[in-house]
C-alpha atoms as a PDB file:
ATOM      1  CA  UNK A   1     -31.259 109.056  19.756  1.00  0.00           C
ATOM      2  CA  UNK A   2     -28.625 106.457  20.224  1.00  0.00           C
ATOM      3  CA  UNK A   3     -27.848 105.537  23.715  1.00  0.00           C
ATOM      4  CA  UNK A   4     -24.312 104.654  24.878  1.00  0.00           C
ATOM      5  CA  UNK A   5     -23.590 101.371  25.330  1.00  0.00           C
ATOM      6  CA  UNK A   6     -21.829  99.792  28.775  1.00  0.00           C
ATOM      7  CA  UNK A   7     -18.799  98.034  27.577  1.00  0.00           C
ATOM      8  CA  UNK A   8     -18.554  94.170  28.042  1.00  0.00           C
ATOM      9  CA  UNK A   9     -16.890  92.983  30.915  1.00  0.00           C
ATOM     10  CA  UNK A  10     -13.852  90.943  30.131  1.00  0.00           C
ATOM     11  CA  UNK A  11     -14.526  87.168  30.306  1.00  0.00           C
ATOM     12  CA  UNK A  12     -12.184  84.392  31.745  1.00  0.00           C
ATOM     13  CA  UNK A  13     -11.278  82.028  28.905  1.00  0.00           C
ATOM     14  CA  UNK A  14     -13.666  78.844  28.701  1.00  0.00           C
ATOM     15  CA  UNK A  15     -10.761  76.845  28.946  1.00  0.00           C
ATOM     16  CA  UNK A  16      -9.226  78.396  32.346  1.00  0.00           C
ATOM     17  CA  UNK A  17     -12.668  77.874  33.717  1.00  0.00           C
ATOM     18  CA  UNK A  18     -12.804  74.005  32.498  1.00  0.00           C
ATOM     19  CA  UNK A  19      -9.417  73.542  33.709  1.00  0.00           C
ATOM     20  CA  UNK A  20     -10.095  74.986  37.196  1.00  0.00           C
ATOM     21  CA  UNK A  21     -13.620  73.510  37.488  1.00  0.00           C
ATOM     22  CA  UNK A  22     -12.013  69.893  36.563  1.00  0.00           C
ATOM     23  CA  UNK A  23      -9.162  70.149  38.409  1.00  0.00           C
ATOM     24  CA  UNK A  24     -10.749  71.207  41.658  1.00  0.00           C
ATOM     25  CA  UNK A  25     -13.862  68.617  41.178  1.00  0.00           C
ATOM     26  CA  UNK A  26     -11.573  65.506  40.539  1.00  0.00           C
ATOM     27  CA  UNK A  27      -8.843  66.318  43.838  1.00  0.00           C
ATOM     28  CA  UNK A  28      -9.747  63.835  46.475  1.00  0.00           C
ATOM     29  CA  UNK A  29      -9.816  66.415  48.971  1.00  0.00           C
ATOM     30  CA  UNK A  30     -11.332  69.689  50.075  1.00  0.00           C
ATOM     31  CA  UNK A  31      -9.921  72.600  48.189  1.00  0.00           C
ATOM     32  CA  UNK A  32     -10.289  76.256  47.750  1.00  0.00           C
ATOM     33  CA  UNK A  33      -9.179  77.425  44.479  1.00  0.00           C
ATOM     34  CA  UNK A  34      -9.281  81.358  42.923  1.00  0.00           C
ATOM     35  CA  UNK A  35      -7.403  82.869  39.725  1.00  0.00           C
ATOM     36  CA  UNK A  36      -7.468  86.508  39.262  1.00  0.00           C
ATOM     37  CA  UNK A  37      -6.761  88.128  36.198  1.00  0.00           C
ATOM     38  CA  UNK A  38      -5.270  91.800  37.708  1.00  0.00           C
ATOM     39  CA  UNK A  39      -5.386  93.364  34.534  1.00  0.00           C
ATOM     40  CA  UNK A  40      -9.343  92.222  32.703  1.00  0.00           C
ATOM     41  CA  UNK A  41     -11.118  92.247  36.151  1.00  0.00           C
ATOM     42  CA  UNK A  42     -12.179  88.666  36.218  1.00  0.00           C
ATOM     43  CA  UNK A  43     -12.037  85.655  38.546  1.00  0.00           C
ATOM     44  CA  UNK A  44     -12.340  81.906  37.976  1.00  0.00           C
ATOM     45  CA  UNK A  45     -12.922  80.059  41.200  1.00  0.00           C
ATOM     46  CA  UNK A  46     -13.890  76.697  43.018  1.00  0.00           C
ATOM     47  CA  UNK A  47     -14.904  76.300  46.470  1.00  0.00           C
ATOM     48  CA  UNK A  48     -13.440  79.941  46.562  1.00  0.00           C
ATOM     49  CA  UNK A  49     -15.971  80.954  48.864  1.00  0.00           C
ATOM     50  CA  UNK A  50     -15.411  78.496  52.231  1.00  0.00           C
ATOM     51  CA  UNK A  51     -13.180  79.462  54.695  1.00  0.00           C
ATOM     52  CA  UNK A  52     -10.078  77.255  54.478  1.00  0.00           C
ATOM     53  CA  UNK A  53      -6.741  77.073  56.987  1.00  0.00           C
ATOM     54  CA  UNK A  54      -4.346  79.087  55.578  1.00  0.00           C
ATOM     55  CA  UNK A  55      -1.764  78.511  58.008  1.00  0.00           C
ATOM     56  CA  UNK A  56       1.341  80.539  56.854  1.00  0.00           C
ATOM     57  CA  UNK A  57      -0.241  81.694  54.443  1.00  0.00           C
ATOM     58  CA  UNK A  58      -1.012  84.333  57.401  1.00  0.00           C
ATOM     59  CA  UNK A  59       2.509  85.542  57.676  1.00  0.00           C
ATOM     60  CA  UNK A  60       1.468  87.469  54.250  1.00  0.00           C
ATOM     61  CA  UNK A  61      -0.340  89.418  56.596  1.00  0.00           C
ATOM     62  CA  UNK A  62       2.220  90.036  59.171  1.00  0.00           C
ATOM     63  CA  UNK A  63       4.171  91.303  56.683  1.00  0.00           C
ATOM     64  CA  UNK A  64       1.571  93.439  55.019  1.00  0.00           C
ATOM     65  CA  UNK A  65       1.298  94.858  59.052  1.00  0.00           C
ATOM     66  CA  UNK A  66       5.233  95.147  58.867  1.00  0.00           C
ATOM     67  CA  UNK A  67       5.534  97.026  56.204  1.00  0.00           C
ATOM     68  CA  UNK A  68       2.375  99.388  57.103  1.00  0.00           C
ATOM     69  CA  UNK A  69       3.863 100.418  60.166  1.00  0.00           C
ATOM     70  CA  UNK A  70       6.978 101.230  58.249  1.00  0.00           C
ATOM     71  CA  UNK A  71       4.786 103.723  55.981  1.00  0.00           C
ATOM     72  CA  UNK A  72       3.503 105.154  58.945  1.00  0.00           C
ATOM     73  CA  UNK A  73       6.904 106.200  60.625  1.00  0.00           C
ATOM     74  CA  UNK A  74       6.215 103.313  63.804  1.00  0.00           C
ATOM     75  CA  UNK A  75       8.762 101.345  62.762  1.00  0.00           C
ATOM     76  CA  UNK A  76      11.813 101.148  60.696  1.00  0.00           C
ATOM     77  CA  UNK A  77      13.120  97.724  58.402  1.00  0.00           C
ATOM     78  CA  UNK A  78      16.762  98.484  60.538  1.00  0.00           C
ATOM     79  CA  UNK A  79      15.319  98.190  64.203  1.00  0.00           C
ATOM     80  CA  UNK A  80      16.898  96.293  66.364  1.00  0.00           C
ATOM     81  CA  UNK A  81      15.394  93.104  67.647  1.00  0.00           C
ATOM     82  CA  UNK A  82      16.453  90.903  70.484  1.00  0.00           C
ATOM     83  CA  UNK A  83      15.047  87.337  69.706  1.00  0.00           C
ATOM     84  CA  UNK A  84      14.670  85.368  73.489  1.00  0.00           C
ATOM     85  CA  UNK A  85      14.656  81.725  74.205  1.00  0.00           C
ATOM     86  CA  UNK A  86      10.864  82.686  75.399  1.00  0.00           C
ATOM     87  CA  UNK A  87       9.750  83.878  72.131  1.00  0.00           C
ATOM     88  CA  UNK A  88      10.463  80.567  70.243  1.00  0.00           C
ATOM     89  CA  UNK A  89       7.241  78.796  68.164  1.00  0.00           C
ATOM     90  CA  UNK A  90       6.844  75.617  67.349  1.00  0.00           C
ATOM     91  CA  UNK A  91       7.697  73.435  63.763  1.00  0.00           C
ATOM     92  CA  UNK A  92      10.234  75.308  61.373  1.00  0.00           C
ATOM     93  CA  UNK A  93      12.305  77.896  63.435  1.00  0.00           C
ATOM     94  CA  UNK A  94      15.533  78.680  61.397  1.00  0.00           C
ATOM     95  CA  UNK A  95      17.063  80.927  64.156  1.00  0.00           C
ATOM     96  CA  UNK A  96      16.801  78.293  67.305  1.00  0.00           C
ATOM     97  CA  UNK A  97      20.135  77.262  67.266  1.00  0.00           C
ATOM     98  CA  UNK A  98      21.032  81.019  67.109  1.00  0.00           C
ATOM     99  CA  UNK A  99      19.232  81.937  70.200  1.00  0.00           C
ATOM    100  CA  UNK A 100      21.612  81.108  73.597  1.00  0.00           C
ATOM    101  CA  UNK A 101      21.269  82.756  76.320  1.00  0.00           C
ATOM    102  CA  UNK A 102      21.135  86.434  75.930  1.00  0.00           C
ATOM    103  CA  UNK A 103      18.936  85.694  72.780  1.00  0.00           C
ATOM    104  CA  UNK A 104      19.868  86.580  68.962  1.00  0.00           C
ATOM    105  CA  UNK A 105      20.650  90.115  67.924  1.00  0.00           C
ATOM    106  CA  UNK A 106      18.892  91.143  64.422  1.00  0.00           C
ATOM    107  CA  UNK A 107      16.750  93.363  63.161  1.00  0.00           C
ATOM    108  CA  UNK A 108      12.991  93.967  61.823  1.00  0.00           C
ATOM    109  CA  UNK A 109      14.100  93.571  57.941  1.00  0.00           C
ATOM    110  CA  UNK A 110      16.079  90.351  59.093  1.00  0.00           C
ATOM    111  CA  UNK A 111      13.269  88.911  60.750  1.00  0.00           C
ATOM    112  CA  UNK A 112      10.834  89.952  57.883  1.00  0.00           C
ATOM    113  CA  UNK A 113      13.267  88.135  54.959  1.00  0.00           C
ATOM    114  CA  UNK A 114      13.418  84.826  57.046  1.00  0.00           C
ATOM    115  CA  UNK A 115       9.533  84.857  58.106  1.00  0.00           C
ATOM    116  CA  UNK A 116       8.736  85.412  54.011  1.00  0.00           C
ATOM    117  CA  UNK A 117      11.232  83.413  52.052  1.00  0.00           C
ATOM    118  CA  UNK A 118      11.900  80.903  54.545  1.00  0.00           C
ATOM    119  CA  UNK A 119       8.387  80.772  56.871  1.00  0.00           C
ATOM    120  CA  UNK A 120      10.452  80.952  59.920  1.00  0.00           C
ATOM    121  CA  UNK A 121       7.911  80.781  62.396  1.00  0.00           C
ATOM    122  CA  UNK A 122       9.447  82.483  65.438  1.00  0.00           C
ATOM    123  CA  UNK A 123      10.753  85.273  63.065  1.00  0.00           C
ATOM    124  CA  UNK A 124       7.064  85.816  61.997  1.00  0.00           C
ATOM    125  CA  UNK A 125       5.696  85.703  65.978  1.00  0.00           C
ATOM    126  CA  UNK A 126       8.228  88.017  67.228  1.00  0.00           C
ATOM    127  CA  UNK A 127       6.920  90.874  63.988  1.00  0.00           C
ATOM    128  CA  UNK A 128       3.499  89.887  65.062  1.00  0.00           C
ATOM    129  CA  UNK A 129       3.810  91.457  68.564  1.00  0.00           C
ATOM    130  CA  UNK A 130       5.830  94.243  67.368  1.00  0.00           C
ATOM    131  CA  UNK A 131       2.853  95.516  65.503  1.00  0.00           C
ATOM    132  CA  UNK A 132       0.570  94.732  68.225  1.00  0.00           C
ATOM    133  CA  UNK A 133      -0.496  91.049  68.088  1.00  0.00           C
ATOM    134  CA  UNK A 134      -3.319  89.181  66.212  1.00  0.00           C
ATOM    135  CA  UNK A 135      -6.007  92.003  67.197  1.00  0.00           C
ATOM    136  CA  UNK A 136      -3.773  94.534  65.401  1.00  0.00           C
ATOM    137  CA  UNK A 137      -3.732  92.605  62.585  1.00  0.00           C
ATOM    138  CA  UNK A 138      -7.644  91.594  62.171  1.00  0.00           C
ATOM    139  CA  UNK A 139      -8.188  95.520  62.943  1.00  0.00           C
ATOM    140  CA  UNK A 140      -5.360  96.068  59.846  1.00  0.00           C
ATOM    141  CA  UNK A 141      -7.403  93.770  57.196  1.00  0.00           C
ATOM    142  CA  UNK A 142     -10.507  95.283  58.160  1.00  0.00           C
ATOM    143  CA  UNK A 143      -9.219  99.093  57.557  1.00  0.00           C
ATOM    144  CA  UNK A 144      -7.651  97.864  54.278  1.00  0.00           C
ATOM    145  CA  UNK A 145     -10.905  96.328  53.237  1.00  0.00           C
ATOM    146  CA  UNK A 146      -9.950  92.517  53.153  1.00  0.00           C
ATOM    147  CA  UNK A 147     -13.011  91.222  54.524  1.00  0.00           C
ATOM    148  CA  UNK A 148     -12.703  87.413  54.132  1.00  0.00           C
ATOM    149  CA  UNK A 149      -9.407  87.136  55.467  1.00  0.00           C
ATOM    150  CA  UNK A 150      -9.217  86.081  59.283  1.00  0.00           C
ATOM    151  CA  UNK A 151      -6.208  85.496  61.264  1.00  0.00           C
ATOM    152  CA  UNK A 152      -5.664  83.288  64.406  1.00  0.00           C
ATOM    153  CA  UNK A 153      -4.073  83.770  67.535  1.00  0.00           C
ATOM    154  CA  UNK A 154      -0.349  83.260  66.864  1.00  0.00           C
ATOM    155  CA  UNK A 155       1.942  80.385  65.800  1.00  0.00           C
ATOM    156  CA  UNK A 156       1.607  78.849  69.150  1.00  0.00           C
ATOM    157  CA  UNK A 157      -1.849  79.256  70.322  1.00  0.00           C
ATOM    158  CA  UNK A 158      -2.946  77.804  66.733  1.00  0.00           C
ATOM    159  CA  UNK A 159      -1.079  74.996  66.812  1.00  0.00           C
ATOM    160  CA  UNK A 160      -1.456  74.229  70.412  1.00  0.00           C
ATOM    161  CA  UNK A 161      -5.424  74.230  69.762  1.00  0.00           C
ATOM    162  CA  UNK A 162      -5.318  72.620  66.438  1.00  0.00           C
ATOM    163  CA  UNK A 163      -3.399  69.739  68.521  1.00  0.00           C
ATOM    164  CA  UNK A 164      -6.323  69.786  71.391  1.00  0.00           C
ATOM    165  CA  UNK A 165      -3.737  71.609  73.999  1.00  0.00           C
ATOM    166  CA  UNK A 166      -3.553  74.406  75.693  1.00  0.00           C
ATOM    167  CA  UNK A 167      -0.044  76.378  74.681  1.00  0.00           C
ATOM    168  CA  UNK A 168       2.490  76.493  77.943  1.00  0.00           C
ATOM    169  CA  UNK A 169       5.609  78.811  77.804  1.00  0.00           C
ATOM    170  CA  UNK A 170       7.730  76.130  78.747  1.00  0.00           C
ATOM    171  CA  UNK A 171       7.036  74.702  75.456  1.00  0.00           C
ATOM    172  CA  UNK A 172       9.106  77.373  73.790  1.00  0.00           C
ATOM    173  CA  UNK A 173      11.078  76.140  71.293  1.00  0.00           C
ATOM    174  CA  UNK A 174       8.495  73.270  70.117  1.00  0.00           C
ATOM    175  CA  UNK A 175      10.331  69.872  72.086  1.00  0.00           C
ATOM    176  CA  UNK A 176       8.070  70.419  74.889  1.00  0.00           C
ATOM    177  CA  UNK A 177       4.569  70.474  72.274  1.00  0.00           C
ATOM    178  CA  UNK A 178       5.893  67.546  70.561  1.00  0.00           C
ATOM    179  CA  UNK A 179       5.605  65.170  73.109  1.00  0.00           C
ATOM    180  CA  UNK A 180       2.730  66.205  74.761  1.00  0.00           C
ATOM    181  CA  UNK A 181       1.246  66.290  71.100  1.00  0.00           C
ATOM    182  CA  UNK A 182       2.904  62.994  70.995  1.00  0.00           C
ATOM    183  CA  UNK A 183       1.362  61.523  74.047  1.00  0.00           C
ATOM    184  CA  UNK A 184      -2.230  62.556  73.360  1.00  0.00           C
ATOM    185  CA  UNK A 185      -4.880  59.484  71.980  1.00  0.00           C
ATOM    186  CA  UNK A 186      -5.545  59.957  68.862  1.00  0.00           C
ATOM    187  CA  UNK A 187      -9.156  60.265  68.857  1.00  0.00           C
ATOM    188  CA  UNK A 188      -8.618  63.369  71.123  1.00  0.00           C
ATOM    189  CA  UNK A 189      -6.618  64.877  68.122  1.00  0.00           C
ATOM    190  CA  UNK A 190      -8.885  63.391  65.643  1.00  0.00           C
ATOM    191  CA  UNK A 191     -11.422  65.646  67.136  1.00  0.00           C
ATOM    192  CA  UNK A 192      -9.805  68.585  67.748  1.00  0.00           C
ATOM    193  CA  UNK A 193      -8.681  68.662  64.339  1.00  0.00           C
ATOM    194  CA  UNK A 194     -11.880  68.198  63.087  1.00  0.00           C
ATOM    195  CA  UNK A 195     -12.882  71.009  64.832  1.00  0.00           C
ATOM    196  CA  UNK A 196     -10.198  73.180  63.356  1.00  0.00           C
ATOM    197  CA  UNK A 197     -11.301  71.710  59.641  1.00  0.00           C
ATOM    198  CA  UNK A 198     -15.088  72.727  60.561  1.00  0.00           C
ATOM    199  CA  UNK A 199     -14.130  76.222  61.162  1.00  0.00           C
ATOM    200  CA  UNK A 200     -10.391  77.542  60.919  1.00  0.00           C
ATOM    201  CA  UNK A 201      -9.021  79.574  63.669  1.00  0.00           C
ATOM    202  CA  UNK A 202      -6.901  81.148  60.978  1.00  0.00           C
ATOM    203  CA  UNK A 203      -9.701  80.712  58.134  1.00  0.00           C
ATOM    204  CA  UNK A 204      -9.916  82.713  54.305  1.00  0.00           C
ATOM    205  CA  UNK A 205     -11.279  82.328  51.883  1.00  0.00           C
ATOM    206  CA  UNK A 206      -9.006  81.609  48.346  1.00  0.00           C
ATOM    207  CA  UNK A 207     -11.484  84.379  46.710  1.00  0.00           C
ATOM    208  CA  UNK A 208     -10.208  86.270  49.846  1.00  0.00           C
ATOM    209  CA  UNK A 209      -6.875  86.196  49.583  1.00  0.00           C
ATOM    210  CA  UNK A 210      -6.686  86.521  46.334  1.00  0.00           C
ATOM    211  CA  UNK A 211      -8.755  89.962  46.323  1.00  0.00           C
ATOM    212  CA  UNK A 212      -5.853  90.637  49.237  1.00  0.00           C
ATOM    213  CA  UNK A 213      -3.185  89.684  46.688  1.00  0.00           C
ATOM    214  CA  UNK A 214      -4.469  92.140  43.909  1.00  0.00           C
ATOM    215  CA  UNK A 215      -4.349  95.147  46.038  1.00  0.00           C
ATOM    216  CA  UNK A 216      -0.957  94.280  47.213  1.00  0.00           C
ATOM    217  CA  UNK A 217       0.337  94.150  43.603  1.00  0.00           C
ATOM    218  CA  UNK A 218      -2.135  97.424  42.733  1.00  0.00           C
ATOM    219  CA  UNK A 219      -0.577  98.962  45.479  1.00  0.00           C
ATOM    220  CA  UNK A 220      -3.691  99.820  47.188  1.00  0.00           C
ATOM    221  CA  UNK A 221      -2.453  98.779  50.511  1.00  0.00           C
ATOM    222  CA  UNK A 222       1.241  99.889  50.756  1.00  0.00           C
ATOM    223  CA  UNK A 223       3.372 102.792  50.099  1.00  0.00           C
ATOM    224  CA  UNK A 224       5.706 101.751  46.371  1.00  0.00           C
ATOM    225  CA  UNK A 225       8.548 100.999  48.084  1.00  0.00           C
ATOM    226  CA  UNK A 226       7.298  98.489  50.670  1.00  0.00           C
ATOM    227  CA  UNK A 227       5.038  97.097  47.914  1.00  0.00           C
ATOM    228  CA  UNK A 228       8.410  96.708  46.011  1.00  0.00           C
ATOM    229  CA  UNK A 229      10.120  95.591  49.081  1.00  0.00           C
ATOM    230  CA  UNK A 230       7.189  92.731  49.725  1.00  0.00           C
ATOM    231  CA  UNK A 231       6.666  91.268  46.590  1.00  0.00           C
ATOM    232  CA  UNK A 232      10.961  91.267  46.595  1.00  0.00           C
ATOM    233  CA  UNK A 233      10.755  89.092  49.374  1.00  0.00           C
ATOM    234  CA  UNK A 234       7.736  86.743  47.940  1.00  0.00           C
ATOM    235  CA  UNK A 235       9.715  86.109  44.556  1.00  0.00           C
ATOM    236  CA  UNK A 236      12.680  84.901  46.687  1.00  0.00           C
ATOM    237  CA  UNK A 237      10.995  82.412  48.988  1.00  0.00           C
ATOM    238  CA  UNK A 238      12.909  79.380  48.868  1.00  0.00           C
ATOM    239  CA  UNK A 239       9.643  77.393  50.399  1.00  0.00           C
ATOM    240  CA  UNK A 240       7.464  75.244  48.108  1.00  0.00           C
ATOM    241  CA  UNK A 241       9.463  75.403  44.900  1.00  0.00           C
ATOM    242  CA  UNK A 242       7.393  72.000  43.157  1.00  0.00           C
ATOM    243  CA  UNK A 243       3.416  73.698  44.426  1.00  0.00           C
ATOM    244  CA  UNK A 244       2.868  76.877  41.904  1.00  0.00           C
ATOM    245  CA  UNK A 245       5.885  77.973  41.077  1.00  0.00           C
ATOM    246  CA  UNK A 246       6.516  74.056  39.127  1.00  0.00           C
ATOM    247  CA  UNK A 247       3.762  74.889  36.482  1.00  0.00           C
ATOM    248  CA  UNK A 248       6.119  77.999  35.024  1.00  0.00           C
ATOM    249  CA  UNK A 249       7.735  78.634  31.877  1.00  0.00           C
ATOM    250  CA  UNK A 250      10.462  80.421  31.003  1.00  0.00           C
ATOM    251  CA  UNK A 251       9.684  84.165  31.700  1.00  0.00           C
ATOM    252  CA  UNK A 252       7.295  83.640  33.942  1.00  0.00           C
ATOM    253  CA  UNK A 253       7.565  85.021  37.604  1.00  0.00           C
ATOM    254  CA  UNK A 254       5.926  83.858  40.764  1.00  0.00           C
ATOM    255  CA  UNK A 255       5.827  86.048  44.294  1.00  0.00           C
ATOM    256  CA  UNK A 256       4.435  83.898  46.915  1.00  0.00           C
ATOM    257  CA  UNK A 257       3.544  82.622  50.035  1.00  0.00           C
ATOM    258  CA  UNK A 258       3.351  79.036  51.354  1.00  0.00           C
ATOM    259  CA  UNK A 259       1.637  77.481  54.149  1.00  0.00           C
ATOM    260  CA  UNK A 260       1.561  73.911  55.822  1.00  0.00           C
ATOM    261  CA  UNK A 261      -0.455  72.479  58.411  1.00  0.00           C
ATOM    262  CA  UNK A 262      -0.581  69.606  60.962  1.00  0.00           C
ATOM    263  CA  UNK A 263      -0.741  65.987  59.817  1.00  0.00           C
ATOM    264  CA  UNK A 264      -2.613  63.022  61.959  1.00  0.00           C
ATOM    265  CA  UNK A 265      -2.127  59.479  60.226  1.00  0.00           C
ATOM    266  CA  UNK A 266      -2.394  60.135  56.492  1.00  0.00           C
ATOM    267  CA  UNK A 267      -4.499  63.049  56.990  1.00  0.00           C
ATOM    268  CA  UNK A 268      -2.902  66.755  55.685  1.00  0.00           C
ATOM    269  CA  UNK A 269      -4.203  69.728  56.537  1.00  0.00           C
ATOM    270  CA  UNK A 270      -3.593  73.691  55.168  1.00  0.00           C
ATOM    271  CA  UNK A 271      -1.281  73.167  52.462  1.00  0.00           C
ATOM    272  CA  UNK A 272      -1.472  75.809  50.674  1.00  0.00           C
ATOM    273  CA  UNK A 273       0.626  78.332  48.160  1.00  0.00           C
ATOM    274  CA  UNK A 274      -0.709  81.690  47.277  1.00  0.00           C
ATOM    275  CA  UNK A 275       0.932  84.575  45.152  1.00  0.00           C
ATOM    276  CA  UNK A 276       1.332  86.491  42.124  1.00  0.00           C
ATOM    277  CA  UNK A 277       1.935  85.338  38.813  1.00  0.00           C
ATOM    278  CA  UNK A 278       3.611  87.563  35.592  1.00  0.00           C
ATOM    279  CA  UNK A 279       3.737  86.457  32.312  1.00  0.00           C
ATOM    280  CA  UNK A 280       6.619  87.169  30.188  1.00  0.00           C
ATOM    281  CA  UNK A 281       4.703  90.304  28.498  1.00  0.00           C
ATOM    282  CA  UNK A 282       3.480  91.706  32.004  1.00  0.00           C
ATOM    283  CA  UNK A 283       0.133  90.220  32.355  1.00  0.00           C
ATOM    284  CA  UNK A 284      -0.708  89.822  36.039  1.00  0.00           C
ATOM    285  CA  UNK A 285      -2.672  87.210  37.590  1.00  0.00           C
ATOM    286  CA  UNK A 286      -3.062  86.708  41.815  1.00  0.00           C
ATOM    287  CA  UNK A 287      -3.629  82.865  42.482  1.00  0.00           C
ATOM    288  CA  UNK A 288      -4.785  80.839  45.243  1.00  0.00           C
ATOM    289  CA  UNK A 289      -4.768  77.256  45.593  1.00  0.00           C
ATOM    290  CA  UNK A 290      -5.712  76.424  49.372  1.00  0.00           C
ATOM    291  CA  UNK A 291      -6.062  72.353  50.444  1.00  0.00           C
ATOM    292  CA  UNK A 292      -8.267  72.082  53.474  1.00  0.00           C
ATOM    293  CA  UNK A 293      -7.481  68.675  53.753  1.00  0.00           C
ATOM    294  CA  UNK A 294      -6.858  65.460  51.645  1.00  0.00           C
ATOM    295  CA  UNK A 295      -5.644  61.583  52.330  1.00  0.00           C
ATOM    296  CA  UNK A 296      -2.961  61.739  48.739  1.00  0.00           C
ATOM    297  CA  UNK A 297       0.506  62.067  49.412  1.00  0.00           C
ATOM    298  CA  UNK A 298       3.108  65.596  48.824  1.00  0.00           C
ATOM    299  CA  UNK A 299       3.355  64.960  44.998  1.00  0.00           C
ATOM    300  CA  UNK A 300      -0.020  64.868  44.269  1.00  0.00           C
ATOM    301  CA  UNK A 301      -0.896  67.936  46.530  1.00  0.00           C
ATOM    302  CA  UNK A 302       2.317  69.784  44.236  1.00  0.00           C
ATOM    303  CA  UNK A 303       0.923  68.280  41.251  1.00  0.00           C
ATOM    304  CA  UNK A 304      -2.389  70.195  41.450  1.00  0.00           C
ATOM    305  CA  UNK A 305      -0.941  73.428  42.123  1.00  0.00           C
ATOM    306  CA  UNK A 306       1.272  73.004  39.490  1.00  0.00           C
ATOM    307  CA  UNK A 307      -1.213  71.950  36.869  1.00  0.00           C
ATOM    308  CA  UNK A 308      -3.166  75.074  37.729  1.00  0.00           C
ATOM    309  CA  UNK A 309      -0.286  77.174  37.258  1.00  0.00           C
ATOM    310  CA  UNK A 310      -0.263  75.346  34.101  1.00  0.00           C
ATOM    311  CA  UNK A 311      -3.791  75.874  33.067  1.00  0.00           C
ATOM    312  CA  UNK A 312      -3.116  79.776  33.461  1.00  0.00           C
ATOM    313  CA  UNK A 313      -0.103  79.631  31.411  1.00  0.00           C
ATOM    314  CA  UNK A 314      -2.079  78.094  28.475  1.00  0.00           C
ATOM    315  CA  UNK A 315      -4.607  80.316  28.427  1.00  0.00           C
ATOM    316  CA  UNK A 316      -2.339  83.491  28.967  1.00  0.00           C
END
């Protein structure tokens, strides 16, 4: 009697796994690196395991949050919002100069596009208490199943900490961080952001978010239409346009997220792109390249990402 035989699981090509392996052993740095193929089932990965800043990175999450409580009836894309002087962040905030006195009129969708395609901080703080703050979202990946994805304490808290301060809400708006940021020795942030580095207050791992990505795109974690809407907003991000998205071709698509951390000296910290690659004939692929930290300069921090875009689109 012949017995069935279990099919062989799809294997990553040797030279995806060369590729990744080489490029992630010769960065002068600590990185996190993960390539899932959506459609065979496997992953190649380095350091993929270690639980890396992702800095805004997180706002994927937010969003995810967003769009769940749109699915759910809670809230609706064309809510009103009233954006206060209070509820500015710190670093990039696209809407400050729009916020006087009696604040900014928008709405949820508003906030949403400029948190994903521009990483408007504020934006993404003021959706993060609409859905109930950071424990809402930690409860929100843990329903959903995405176990090795953390997420800190908001835009301000994080980067207050990560800075060795404690946030104040006079400091709305960012001047008042900078120069208390600016007035700290640097040995006290030295060690607070080698604290951070030891263990993230907004840590995941690439493997992590890349398992997060493919049930976005699989649409295991959103209704169709705010899948649709999501990934939308992640092919028109505007941030980051020389980290993954410089290794394409023609007919290749990228949705994604960026995120970028604190520097002190020469030292970066969380810079990161994440998202979801398509080849011209529809093969899917979620990718994370996540740099802990790392002494080279911008170009050589794009140049990886982009070289292991490139390595997928070889092997494709």
């Amino acid at each position: 009697m012949k017995h069935a035989t279990k099919a062989a699981r799809p294997q990553p090509p040797a030279d995806l796994l060369n590729a990744v392996e080489g490029l992630g052993q010769s960065f002068k740095g600590e990185v996190g690196i993960s390539v899932r193929d959506l459609d065979e089932g496997w992953t190649v990965a380095f350091n993929a395991e270690r639980m890396l800043p992702q800095q805004s990175v997180s706002k994927l999450w937010v969003a995810i949050a967003v769009m769940d409580a749109v699915d759910r009836g809670k809230l609706s894309l064309s809510d009103p919002v009233t954006v206060k002087k209070s509820d500015l962040t710190v670093f990039h905030q696209p809407i400050r100069s729009l916020v006087t006195k009696a604040g900014y009129r928008t709405t949820v969708g508003k906030l949403l596009e400029l948190a994903m395609t521009r990483s408007a901080n504020s934006c993404n703080d003021v959706l993060l208490w609409k859905v109930g703050g950071p424990q809402a979202i930690r409860a929100m990946l843990k329903r959903k199943g995405l176990d090795d994805v953390g997420f800190g304490p908001g835009e301000r808290k994080l980067q207050a900490k990560t800075a060795g301060l404690a946030w104040r809400p006079e400091w709305a708006g960012g001047w008042g961080f900078l120069k208390a940021r600016a007035a700290m020795p640097f040995a006290a942030r030295s060690r607070a952001l080698k604290r951070y580095l030891a263990d993230p207050y907004d840590g995941a791992s690439a493997n992590g978010v890349t398992f997060g990505l493919m049930r976005l795109k699989q649409g295991k974690l959103l209704s169709a239409r705010s899948t649709r809407h999501l990934l939308g907003l992640m092919r028109a991000s505007r941030t980051g346009p020389q980290r993954l998205r410089s290794g394409l071709r023609k007919g290749w698509t990228l949705a994604h997220k960026t995120g970028t951390g604190q520097e002190l000296g020469n030292l970066a910290t969380g810079y990161n792109d994440v998202g979801i690659l398509v080849s011209p004939d529809g093969h899917r692929y979620a990718v994370a390249v996540m740099i802990a930290s790392t002494r080279l300069p911008i170009p050589a921090r794009m140049r990886l990402m982009g070289n292991v875009t490139r390595a997928i689109v070889r092997t494709d």
